[in-house]
N, C-alpha and C. Protein backbone atom coordinates (compact mmCIF):
# COMPACT_ATOMS: atom_id res chain seq x y z
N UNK A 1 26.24 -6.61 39.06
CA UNK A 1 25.39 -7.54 38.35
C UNK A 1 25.16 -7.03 36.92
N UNK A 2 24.91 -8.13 35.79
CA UNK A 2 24.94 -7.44 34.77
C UNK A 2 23.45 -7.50 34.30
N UNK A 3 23.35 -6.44 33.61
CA UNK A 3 22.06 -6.33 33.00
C UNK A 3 22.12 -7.00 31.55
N UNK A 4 20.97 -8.66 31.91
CA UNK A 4 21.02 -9.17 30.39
C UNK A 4 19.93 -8.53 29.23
N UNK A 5 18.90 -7.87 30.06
CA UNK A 5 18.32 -7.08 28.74
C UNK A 5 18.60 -6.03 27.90
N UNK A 6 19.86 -5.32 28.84
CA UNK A 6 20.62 -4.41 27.74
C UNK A 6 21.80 -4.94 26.96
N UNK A 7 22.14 -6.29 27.53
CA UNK A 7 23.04 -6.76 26.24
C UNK A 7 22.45 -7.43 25.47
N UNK A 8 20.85 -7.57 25.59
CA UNK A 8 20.28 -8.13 24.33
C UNK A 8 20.10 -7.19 23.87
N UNK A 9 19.42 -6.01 24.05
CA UNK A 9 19.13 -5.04 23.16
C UNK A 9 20.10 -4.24 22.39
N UNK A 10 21.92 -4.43 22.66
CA UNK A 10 22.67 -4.14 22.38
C UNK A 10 22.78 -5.07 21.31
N UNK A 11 22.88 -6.15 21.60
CA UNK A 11 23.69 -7.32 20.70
C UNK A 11 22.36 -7.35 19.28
N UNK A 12 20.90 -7.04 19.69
CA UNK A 12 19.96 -7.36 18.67
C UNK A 12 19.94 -5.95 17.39
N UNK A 13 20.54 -4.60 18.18
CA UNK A 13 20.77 -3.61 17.00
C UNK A 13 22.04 -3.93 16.52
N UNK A 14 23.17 -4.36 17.51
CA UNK A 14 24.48 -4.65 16.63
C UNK A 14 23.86 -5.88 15.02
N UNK A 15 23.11 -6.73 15.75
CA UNK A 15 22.54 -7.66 14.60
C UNK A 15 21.45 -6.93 13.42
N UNK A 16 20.97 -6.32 13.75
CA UNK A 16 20.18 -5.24 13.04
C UNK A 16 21.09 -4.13 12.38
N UNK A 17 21.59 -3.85 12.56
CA UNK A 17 22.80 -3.00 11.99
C UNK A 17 23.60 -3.82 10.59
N UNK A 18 24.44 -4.75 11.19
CA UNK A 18 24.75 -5.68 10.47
C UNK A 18 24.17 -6.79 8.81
N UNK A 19 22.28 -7.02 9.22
CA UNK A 19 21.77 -7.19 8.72
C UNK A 19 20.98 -5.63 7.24
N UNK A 20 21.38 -4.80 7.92
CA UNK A 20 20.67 -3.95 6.58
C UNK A 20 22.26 -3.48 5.88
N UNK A 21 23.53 -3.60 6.67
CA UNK A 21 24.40 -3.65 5.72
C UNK A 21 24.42 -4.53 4.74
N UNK A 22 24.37 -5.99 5.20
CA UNK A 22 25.07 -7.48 4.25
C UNK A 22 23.30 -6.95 3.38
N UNK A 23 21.97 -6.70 3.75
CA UNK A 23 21.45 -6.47 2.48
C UNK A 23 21.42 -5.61 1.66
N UNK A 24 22.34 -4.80 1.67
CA UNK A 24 22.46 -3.08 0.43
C UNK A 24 23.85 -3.55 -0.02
N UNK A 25 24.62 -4.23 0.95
CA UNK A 25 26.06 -4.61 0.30
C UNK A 25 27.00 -6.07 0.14
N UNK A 26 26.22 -6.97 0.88
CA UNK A 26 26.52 -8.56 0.94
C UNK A 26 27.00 -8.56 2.49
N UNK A 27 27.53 -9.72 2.86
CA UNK A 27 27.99 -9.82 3.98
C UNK A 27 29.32 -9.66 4.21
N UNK A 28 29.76 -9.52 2.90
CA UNK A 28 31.33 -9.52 2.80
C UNK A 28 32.17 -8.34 3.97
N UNK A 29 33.23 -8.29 4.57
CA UNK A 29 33.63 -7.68 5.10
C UNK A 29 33.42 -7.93 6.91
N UNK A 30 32.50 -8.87 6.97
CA UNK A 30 32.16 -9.17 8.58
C UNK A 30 32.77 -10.56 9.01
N UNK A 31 32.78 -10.75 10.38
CA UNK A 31 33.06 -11.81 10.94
C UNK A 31 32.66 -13.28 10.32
N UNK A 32 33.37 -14.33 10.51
CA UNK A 32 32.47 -15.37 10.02
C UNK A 32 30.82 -15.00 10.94
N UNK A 33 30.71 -15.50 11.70
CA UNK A 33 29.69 -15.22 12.87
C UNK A 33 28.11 -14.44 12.65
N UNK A 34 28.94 -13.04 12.20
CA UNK A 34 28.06 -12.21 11.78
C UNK A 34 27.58 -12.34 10.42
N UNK A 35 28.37 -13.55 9.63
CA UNK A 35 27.70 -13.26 8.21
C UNK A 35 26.82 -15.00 8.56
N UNK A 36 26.62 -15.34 9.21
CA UNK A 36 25.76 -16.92 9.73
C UNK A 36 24.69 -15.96 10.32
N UNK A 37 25.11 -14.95 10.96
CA UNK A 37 23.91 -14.39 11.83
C UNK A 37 23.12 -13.76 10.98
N UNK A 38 23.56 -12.91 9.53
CA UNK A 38 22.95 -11.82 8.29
C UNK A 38 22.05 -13.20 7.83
N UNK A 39 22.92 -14.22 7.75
CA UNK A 39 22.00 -15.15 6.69
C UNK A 39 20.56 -15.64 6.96
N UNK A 40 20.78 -15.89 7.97
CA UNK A 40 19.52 -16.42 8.66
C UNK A 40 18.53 -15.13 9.18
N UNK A 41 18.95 -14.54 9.59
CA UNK A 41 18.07 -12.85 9.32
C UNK A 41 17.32 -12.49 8.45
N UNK A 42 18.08 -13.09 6.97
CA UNK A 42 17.46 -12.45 5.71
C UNK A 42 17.16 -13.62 5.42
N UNK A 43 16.66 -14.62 5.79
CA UNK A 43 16.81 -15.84 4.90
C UNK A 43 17.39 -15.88 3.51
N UNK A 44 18.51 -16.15 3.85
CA UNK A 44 19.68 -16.29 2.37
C UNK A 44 20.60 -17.80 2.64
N UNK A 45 19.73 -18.62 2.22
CA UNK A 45 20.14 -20.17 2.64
C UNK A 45 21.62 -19.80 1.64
N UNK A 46 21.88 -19.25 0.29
CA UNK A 46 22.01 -19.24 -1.00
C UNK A 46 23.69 -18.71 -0.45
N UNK A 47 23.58 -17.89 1.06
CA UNK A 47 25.14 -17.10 1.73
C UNK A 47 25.47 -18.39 2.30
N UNK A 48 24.51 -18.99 2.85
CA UNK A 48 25.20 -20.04 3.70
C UNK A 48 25.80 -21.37 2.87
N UNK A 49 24.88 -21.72 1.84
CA UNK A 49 25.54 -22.81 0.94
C UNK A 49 27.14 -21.99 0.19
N UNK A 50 27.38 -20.97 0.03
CA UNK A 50 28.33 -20.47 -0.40
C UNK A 50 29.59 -20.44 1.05
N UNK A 51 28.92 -20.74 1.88
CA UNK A 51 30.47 -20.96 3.33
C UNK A 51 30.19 -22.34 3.49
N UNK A 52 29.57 -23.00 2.69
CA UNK A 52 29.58 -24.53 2.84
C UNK A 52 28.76 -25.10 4.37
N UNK A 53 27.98 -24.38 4.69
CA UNK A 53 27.59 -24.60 5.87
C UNK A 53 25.78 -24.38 5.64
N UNK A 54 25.18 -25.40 6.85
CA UNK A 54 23.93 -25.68 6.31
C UNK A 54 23.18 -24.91 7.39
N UNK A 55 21.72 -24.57 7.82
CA UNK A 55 21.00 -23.82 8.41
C UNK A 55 21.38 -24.30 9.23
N UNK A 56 21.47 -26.16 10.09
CA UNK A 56 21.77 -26.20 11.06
C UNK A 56 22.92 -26.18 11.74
N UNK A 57 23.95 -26.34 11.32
CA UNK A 57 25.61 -25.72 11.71
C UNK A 57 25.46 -24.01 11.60
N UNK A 58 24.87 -23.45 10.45
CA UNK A 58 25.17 -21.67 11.06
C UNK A 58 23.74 -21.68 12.67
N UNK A 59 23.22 -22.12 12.61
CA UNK A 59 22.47 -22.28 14.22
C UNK A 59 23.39 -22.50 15.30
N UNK A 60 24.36 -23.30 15.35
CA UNK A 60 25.16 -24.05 16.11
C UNK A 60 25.77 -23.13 16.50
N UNK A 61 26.69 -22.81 15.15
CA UNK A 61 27.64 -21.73 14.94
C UNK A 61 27.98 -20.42 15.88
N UNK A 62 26.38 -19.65 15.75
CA UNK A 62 26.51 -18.63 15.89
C UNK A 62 26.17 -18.58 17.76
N UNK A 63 26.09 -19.35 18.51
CA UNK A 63 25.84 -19.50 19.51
C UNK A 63 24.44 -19.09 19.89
N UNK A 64 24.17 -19.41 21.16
CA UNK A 64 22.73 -19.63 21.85
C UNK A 64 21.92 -17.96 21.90
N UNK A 65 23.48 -17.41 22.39
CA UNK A 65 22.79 -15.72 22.79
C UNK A 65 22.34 -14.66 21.15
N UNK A 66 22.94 -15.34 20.36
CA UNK A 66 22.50 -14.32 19.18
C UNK A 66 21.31 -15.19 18.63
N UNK A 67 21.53 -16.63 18.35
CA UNK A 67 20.73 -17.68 18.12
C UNK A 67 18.79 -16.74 18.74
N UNK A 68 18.83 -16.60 19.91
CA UNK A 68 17.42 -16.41 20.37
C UNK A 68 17.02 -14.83 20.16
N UNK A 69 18.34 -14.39 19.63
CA UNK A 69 18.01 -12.93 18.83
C UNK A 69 17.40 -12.57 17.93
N UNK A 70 17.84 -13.92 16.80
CA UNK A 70 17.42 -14.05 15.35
C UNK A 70 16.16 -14.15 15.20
N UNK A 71 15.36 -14.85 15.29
CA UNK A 71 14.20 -14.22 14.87
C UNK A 71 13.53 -12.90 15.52
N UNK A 72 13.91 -12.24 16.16
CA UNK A 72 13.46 -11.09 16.64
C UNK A 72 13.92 -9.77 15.71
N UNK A 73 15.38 -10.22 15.61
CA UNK A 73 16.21 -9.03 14.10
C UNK A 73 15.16 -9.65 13.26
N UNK A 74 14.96 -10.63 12.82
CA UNK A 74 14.27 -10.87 11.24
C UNK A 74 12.77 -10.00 11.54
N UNK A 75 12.41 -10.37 12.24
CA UNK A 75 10.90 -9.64 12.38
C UNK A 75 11.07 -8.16 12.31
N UNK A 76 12.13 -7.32 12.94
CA UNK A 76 12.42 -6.18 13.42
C UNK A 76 12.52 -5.36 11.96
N UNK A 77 13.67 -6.40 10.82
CA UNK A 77 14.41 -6.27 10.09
C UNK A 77 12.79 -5.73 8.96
N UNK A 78 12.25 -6.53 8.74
CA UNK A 78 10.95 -7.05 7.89
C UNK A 78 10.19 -5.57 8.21
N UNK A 79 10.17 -5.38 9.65
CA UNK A 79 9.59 -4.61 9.53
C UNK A 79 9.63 -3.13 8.89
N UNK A 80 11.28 -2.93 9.37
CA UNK A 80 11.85 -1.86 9.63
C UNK A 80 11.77 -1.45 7.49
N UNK A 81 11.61 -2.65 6.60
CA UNK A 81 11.81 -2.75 5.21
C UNK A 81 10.28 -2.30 4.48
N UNK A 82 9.02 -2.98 5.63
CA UNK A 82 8.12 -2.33 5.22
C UNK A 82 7.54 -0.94 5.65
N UNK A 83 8.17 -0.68 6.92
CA UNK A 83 7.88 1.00 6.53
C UNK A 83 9.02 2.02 5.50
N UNK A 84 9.85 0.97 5.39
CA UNK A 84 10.74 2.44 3.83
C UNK A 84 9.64 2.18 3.11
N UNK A 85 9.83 0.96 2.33
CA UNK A 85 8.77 0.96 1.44
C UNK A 85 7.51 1.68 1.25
N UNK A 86 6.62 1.63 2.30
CA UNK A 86 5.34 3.04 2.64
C UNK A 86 5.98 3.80 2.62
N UNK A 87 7.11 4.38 3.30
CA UNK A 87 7.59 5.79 3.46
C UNK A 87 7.54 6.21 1.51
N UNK A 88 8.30 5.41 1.25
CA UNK A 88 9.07 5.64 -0.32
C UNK A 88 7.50 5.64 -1.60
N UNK A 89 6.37 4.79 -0.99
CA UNK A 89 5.45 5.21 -1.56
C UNK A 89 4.67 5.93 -1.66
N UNK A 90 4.44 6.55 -0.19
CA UNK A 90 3.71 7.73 0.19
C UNK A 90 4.68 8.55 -0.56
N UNK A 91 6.23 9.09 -0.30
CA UNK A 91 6.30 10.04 -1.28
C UNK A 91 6.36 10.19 -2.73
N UNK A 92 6.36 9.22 -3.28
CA UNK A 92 6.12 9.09 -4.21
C UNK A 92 4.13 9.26 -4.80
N UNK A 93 3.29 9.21 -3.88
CA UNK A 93 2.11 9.54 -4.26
C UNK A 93 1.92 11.26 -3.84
N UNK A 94 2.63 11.85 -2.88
CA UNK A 94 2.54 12.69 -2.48
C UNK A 94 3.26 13.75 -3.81
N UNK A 95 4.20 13.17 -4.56
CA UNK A 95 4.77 14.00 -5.76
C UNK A 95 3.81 13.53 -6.87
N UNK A 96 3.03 12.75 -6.94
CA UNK A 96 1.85 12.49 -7.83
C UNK A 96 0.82 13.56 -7.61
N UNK A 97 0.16 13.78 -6.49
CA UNK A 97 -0.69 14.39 -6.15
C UNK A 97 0.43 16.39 -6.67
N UNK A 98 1.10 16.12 -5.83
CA UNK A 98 2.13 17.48 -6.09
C UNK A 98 2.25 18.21 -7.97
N UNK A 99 2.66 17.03 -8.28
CA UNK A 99 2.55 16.97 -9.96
C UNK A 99 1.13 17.59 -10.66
N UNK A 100 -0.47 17.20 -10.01
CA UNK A 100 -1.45 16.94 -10.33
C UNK A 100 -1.76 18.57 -10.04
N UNK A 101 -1.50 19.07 -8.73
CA UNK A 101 -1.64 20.48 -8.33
C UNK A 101 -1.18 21.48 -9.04
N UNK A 102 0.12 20.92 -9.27
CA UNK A 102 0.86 22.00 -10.02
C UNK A 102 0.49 22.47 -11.47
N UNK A 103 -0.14 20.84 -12.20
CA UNK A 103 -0.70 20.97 -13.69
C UNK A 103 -1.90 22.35 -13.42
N UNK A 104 -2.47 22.06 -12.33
CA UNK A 104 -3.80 23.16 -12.42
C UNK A 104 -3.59 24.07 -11.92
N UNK A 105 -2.40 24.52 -11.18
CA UNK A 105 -2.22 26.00 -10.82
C UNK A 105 -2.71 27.03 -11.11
N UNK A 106 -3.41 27.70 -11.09
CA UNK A 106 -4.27 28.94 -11.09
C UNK A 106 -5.34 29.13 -11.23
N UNK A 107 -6.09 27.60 -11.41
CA UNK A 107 -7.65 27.07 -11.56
C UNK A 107 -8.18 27.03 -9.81
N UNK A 108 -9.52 27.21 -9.63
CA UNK A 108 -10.07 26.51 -8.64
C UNK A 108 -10.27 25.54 -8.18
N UNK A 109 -10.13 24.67 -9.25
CA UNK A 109 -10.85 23.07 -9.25
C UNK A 109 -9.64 22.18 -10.13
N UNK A 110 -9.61 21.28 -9.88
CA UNK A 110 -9.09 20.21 -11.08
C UNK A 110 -10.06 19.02 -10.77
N UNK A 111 -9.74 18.84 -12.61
CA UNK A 111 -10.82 17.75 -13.02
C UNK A 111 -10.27 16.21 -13.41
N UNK A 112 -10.91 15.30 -12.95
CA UNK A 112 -10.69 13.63 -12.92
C UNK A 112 -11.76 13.45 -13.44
N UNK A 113 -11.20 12.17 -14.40
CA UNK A 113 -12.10 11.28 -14.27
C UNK A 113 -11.57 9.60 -13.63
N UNK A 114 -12.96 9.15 -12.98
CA UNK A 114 -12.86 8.65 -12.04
C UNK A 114 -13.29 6.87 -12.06
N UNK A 115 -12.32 5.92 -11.95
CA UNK A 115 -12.64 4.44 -12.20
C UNK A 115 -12.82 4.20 -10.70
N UNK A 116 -14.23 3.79 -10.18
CA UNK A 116 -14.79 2.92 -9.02
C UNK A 116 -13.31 1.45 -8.81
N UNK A 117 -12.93 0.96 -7.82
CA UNK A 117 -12.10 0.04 -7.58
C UNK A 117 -12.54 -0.67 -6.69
N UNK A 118 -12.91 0.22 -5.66
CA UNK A 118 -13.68 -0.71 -3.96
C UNK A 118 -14.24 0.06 -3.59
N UNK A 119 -15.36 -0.31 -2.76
CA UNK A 119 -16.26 0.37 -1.65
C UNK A 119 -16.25 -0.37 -0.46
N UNK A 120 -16.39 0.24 0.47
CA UNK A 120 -16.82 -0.63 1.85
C UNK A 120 -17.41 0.30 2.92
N UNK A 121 -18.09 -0.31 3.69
CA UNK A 121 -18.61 0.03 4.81
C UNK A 121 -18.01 -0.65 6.66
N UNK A 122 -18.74 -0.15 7.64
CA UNK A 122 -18.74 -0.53 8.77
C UNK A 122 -20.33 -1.04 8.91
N UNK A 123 -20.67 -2.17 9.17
CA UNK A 123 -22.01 -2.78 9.34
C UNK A 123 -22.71 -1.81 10.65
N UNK A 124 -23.75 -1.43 10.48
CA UNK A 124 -24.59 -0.26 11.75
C UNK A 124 -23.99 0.86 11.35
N UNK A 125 -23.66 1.56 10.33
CA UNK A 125 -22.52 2.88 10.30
C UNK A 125 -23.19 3.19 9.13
N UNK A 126 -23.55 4.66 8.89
CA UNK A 126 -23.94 5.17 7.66
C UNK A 126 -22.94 5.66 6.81
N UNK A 127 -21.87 5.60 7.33
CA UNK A 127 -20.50 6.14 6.31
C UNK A 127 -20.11 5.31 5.26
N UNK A 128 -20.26 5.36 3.97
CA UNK A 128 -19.76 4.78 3.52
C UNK A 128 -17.84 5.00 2.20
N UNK A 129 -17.28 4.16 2.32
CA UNK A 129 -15.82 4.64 1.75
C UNK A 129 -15.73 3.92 0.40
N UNK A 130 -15.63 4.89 -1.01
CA UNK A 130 -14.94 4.34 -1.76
C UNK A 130 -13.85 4.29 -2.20
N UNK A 131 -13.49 3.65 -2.88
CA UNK A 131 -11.61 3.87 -3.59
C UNK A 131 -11.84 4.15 -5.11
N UNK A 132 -11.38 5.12 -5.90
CA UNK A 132 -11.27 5.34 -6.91
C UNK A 132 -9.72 5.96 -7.14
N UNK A 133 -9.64 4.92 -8.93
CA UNK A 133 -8.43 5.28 -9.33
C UNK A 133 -8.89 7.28 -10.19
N UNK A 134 -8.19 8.15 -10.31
CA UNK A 134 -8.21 9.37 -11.06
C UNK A 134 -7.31 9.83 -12.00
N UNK A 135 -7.69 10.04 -12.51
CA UNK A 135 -6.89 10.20 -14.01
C UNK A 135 -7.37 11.53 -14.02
N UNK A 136 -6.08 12.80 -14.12
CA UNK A 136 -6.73 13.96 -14.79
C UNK A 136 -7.35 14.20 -16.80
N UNK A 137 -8.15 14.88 -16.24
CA UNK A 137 -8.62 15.69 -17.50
C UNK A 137 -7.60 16.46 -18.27
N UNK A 138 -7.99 16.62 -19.93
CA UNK A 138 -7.30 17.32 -19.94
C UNK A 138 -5.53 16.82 -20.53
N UNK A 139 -5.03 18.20 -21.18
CA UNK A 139 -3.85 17.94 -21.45
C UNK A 139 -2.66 17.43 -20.04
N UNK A 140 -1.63 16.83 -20.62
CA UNK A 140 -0.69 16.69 -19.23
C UNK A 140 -0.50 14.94 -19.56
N UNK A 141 0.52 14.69 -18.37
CA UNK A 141 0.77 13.18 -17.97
C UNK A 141 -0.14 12.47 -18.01
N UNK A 142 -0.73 11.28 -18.13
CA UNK A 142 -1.71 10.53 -17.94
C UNK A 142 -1.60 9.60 -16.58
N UNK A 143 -1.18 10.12 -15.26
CA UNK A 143 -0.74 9.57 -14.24
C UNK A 143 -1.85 8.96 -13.27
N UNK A 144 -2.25 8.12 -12.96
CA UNK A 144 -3.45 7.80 -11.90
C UNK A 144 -2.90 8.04 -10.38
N UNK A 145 -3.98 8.26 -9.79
CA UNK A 145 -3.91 8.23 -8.31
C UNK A 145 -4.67 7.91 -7.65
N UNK A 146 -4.85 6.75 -6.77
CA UNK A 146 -5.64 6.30 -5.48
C UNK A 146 -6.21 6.87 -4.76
N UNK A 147 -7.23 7.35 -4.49
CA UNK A 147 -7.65 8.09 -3.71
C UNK A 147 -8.74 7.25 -2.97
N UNK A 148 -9.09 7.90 -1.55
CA UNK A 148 -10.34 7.03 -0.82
C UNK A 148 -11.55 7.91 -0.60
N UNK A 149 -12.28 7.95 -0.76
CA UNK A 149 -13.62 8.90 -0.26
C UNK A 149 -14.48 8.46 0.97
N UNK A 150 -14.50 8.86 1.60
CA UNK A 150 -15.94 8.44 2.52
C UNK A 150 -16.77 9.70 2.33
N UNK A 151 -18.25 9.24 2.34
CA UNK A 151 -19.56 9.98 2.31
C UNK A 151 -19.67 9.83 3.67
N UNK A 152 -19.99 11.27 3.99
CA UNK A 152 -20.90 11.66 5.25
C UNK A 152 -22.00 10.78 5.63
N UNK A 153 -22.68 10.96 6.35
CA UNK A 153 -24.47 10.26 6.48
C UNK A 153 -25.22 11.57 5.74
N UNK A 154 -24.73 12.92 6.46
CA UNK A 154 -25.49 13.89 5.98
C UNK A 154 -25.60 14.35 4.26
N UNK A 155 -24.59 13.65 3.75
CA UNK A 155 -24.36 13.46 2.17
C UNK A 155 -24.89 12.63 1.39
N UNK A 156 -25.21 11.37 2.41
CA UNK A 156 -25.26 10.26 0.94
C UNK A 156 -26.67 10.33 0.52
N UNK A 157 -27.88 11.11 1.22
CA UNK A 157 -29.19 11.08 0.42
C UNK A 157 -29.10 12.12 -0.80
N UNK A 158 -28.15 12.97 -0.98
CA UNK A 158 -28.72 14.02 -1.80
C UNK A 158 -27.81 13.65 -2.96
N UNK A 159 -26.31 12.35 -2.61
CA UNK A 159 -25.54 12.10 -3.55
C UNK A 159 -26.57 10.99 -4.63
N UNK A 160 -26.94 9.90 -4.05
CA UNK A 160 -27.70 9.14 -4.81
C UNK A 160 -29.29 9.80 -5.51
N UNK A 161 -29.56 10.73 -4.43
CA UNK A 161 -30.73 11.09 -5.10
C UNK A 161 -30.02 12.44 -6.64
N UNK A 162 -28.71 12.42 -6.63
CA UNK A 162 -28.23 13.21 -7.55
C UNK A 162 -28.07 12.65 -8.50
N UNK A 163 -27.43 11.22 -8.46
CA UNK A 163 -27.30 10.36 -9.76
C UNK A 163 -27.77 9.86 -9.91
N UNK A 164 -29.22 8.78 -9.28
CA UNK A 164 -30.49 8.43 -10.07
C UNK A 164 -31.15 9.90 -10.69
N UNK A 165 -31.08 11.20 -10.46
CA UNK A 165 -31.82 12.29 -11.55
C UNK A 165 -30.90 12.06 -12.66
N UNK A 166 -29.88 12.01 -12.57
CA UNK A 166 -29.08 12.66 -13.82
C UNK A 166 -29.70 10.95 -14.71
N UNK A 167 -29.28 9.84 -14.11
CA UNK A 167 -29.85 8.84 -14.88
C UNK A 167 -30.99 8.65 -15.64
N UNK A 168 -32.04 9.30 -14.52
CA UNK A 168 -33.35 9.27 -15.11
C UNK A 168 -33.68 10.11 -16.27
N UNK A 169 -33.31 11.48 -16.10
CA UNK A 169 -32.90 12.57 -17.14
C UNK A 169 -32.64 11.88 -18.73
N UNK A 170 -31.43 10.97 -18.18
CA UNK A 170 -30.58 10.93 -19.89
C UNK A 170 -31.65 9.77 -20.35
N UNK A 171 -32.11 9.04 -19.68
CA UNK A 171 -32.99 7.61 -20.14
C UNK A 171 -34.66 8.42 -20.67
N UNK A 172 -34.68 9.13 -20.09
CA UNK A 172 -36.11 9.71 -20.43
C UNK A 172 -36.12 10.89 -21.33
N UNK A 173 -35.24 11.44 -21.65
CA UNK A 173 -34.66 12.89 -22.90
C UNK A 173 -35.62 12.31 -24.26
N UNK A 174 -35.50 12.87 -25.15
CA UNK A 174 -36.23 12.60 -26.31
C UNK A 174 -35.42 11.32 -27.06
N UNK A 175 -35.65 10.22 -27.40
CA UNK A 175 -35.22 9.22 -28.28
C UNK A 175 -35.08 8.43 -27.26
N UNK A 176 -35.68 8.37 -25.84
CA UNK A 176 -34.96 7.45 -24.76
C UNK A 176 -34.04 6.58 -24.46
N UNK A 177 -32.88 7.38 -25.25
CA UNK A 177 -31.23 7.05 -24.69
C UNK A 177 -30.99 7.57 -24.12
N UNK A 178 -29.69 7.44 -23.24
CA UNK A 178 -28.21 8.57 -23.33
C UNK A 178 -27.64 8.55 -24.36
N UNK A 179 -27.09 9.85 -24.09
CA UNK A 179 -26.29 9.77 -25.95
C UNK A 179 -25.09 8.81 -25.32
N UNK A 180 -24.51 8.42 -24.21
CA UNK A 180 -23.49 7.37 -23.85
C UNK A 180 -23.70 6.54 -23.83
N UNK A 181 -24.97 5.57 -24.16
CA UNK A 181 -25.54 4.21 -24.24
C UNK A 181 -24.57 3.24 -24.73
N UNK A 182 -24.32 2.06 -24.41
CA UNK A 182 -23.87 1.24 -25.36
C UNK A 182 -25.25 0.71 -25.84
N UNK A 183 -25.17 -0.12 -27.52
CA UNK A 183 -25.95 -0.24 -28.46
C UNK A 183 -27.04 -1.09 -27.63
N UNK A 184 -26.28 -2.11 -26.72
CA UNK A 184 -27.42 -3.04 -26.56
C UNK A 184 -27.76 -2.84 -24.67
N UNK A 185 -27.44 -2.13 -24.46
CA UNK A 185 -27.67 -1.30 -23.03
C UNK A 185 -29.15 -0.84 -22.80
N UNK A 186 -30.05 -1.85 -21.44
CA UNK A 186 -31.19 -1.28 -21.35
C UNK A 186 -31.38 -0.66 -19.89
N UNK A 187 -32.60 0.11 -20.33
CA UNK A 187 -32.66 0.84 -18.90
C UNK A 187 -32.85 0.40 -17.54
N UNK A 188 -31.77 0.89 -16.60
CA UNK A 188 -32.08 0.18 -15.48
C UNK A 188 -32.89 0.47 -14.60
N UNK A 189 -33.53 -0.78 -13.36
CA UNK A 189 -34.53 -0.83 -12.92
C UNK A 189 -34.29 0.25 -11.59
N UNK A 190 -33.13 0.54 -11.52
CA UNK A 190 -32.98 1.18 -9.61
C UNK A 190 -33.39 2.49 -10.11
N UNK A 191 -33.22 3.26 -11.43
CA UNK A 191 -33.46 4.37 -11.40
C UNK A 191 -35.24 4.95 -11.39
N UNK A 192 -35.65 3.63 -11.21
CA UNK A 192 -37.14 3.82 -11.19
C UNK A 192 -37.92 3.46 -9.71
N UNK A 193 -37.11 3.33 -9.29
CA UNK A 193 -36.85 2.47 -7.55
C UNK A 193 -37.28 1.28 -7.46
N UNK A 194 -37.21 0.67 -8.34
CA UNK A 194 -37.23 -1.16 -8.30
C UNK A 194 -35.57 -1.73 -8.42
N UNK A 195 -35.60 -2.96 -7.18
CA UNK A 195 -34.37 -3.52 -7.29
C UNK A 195 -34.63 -4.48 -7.34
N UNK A 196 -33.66 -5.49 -7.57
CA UNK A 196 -33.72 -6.81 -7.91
C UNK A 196 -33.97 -7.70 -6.54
């Protein structure tokens, strides 16, 4: 007796196979069959108008058993494209970060400065996560990097109670600016514990 789930799973990597060739190199070189089967994989109506044949003749075409394959390669295919892609970006942030280490080699610390992008929470959860872009300090590349933070619970009273002081500090100093004020910048109300 034959086993039809291993000749699907045969016939769906032979189609998977097939499909990341015809996309790094065309379809050229394969069966008629297999290049009806690449097209519709990749959605490339653009291969099939070039064999003169329309979505529903390469359907026909390619028969019933690869036919109920195809969308399973396309999904497989899609997928298999978005993890290079992460792969290829993670290393590529990972030689960002690598780059960033190496500028400070023999320091303790390296210094960013830091653009807010997103925050979020879990509703009932004291953790909260931000995203900031970082830009090092300092001579070197001007390269940013993504980074995510989450605050502890056991952190976030002594973080906010750190930057309403420093706020209150620069607003209350002698001439009651910051020397970073913009001209028409007035003092805000949270650092006095009134909110809106």
């Amino acid at each position: 007796m034959t086993n039809v789930s291993t000749i699907g799973n045969a016939d769906l990597a032979h189609l998977l196979g097939k499909a990341h060739d015809a996309a790094s190199r065309g379809p050229n070189g394969m069966s008629t069959g297999e290049q009806l089967a690449v097209a519709l994989i990749l959605d490339r109506p653009d291969w099939l108008a070039a064999m003169s044949c329309t979505i529903a003749e390469a359907m026909e075409k390619v028969g019933p058993d690869w036919l109920r394959l195809i969308p399973a390669a396309a999904r497989q295919f899609r997928r298999e494209q978005d993890e290079t892609a992460y792969a290829a970006a993670e290393k590529a942030r990972q030689a960002k970060l690598a780059q960033f280490i190496a500028q400070e080699a023999g320091d303790e610390k390296m210094d960013f400065s830091a653009t807010l992008v997103t925050f979020g929470d879990a509703p009932g959860y004291r953790e909260v996560r931000f995203t900031f872009d970082l830009e090092p300090i300092g001579e070197g590349p001007r390269t940013t990097i993504r980074t995510c933070i989450s605050i502890r619970p056991e952190d976030g009273e002594r973080i906010v109670s750190h930057i309403r002081d420093v706020h209150r500090f620069a607003w209350d100093r002698s001439g009651g600016r910051p020397i970073d004020a913009k001209p028409d910048e007035q003092r805000p109300s949270w650092i006095d514990g009134r909110y809106p």
